[in-house]
Protein backbone atom coordinates (compact mmCIF):
# COMPACT_ATOMS: atom_id res chain seq x y z
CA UNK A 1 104.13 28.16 31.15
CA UNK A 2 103.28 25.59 34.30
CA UNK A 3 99.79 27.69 34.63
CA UNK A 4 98.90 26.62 30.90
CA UNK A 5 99.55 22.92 31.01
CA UNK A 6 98.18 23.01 34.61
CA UNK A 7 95.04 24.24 32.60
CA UNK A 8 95.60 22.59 29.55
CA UNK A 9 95.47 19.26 31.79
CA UNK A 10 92.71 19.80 34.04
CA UNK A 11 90.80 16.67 31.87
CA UNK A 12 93.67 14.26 32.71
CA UNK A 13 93.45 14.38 36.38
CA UNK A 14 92.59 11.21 38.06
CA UNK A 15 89.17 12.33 39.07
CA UNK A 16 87.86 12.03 35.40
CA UNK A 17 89.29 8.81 34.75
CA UNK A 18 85.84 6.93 35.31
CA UNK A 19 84.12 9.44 32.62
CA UNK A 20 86.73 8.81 29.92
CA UNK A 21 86.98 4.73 30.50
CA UNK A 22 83.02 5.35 29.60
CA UNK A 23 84.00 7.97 26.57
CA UNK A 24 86.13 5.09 25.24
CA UNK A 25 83.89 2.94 25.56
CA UNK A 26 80.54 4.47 23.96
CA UNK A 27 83.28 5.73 21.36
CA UNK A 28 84.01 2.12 20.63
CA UNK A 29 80.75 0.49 20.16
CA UNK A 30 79.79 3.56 18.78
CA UNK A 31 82.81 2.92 15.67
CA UNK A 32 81.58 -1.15 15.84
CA UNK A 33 77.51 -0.22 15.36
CA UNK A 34 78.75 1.94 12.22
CA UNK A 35 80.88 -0.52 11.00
CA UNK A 36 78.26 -3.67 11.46
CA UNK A 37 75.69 -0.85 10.03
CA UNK A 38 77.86 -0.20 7.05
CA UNK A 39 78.58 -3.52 6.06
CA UNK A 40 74.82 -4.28 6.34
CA UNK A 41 74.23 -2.02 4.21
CA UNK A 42 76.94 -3.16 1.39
CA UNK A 43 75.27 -6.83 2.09
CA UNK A 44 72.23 -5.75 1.54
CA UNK A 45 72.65 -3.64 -1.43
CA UNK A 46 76.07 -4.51 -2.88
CA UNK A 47 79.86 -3.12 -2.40
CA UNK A 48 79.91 0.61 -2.79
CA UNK A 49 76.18 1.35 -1.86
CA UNK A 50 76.89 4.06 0.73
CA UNK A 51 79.63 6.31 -1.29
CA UNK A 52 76.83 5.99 -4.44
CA UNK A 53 74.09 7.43 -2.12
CA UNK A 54 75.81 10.00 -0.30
CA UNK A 55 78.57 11.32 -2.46
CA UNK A 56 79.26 14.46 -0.04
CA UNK A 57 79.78 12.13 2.98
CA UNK A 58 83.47 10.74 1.50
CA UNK A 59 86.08 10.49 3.55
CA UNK A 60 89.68 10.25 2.95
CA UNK A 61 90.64 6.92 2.88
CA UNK A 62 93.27 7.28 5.73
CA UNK A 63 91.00 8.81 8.23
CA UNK A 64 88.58 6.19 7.55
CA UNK A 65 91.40 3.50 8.15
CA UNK A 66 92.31 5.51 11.21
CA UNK A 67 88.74 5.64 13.04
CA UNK A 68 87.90 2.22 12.17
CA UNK A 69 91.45 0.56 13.09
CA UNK A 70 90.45 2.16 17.07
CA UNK A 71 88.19 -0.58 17.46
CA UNK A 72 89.22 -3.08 14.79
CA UNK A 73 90.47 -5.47 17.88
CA UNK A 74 87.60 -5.42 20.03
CA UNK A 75 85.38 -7.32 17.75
CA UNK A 76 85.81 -9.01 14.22
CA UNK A 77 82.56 -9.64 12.08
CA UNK A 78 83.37 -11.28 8.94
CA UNK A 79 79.57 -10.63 7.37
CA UNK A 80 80.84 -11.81 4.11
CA UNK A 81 78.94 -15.01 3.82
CA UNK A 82 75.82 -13.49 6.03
CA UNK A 83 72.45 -13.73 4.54
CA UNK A 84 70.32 -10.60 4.59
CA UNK A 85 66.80 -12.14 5.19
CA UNK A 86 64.07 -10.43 2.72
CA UNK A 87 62.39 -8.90 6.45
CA UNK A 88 65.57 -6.56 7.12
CA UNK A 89 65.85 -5.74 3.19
CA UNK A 90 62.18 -4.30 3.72
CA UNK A 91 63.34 -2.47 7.00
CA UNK A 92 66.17 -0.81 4.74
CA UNK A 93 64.02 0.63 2.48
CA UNK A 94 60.91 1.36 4.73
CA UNK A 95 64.14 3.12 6.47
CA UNK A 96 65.24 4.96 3.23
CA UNK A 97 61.37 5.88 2.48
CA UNK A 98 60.73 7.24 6.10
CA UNK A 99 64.06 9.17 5.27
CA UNK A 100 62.78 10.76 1.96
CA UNK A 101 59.53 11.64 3.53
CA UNK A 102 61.05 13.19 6.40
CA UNK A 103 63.21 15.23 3.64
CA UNK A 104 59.86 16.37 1.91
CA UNK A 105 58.37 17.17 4.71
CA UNK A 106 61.29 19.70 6.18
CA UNK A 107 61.41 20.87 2.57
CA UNK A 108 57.61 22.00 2.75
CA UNK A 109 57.83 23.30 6.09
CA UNK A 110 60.46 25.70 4.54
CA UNK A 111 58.49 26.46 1.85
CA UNK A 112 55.34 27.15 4.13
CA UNK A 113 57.53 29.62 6.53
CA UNK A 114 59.00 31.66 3.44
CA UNK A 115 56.39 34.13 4.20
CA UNK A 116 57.87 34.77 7.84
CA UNK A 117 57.25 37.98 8.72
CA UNK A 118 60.67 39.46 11.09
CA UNK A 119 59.00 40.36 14.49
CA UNK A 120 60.66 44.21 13.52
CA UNK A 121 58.48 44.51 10.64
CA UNK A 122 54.86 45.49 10.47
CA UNK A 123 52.77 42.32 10.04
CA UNK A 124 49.67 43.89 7.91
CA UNK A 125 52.52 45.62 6.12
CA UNK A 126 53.59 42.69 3.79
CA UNK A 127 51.72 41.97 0.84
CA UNK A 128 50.00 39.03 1.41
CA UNK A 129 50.41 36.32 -1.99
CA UNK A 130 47.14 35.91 -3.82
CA UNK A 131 45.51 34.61 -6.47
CA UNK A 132 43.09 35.45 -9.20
CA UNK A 133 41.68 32.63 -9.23
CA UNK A 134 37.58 32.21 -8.34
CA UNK A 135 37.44 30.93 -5.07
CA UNK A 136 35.86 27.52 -4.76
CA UNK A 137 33.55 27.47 -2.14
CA UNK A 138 31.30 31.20 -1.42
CA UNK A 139 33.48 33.29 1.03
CA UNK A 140 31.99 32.70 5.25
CA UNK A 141 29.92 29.46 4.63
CA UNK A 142 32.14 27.08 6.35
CA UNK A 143 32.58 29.83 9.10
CA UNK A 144 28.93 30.20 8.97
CA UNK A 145 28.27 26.62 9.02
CA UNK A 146 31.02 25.97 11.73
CA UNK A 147 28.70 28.86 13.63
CA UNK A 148 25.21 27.47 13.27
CA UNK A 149 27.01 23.72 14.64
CA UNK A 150 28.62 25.72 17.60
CA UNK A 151 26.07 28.50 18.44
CA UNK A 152 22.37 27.32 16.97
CA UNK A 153 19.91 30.00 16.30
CA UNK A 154 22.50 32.30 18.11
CA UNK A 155 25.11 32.08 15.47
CA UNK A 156 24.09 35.17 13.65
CA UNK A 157 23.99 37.12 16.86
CA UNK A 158 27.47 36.37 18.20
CA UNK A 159 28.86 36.23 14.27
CA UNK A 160 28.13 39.70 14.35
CA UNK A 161 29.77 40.57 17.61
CA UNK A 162 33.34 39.03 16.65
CA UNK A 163 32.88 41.01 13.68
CA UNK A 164 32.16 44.55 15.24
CA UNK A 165 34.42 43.60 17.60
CA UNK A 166 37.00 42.99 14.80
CA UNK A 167 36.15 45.85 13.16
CA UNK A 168 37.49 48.03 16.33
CA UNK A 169 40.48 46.37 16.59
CA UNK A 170 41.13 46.93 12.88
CA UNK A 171 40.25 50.29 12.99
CA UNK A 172 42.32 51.36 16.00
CA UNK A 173 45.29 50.06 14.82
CA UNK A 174 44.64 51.58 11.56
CA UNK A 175 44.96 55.06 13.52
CA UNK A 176 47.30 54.41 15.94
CA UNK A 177 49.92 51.99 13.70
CA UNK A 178 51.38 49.68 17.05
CA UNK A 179 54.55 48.49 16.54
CA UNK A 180 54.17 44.32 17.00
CA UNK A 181 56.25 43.18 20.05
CA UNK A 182 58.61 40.34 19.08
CA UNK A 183 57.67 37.10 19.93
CA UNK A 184 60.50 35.11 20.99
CA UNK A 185 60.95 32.16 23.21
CA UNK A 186 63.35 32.52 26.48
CA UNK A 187 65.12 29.56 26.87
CA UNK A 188 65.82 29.94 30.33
């Protein structure tokens, strides 16, 4: 039993007593900038604002009571004759917009990896997704424009070499069917 609570109590040995005065502390004015935040926010855009825009973040009212009443004595801010100027009511919701573009933009970037291919499948395997649809512009002319602004008169020349040369590589792994080695980052 003494070796657990000698273990159990390794973080409550003298040494550590600087890093948890500074835990307290960050934990405090981390509890007051949520607080100030939060009441901001209800100034700002009326009692209730935050429980109407987040419903899933609700907390029970006791452990909210709990976690605020840490830090209660530390500082008092009575905001409730504070004036929000019409400056920070744009930073609010050039906040919230930021917020809902951010959103969007994880949401397409979803979207645009659905087709992820797992590195133990064969890539040229999956059906690709197309359309029947005409295309709109005729198929190589912005490669072949992009060719003759690179290469000059020598665009048709070396167009023609990445192609046989893409040909061969097409061809021999048509007959020998690699397997794809997984690409995956070491985090070292």
């Amino acid at each position: 039993m003494d070796d657990v609570s000698a273990v159990m109590s390794w973080f409550s040995s003298p040494v550590y007593s600087r890093y948890w005065r500074h835990y307290q502390q960050a934990m405090a004015w981390h509890q007051r900038h949520r607080r100030a935040y939060r009441k901001a926010l209800e100034a700002a855009y009326g009692p209730g604002y935050r429980q109407e825009q987040r419903p899933g973040s609700r907390r029970r009212y006791a452990d909210r009571c709990a976690a605020e009443s840490s830090s209660d004595s530390d500082i008092e801010c009575d905001v409730s004759n504070m004036e929000i100027s019409e400056e920070l009511r744009q930073y609010f919701a050039q906040t919230e917009k930021h917020r809902e573009e951010l959103k969007k933009q994880q949401q397409m970037e979803v979207e645009r990896h659905g087709g992820y291919v797992p590195a133990d499948r064969d890539l040229h395997s999956v059906s690709w997704r197309g359309t029947t649809a005409a295309p709109f512009e005729r198929p190589g002319e912005r490669r072949g424009a992009e060719m003759k602004k690179l290469y000059g008169q020598d665009a048709p020349k070396i167009l023609a070499m990445e192609t046989a040369m893409q040909l061969a590589f097409d061809r021999n792994r048509d007959l020998r069917g690699p397997k794809y080695w997984p690409v995956i980052p070491l985090k070292l």
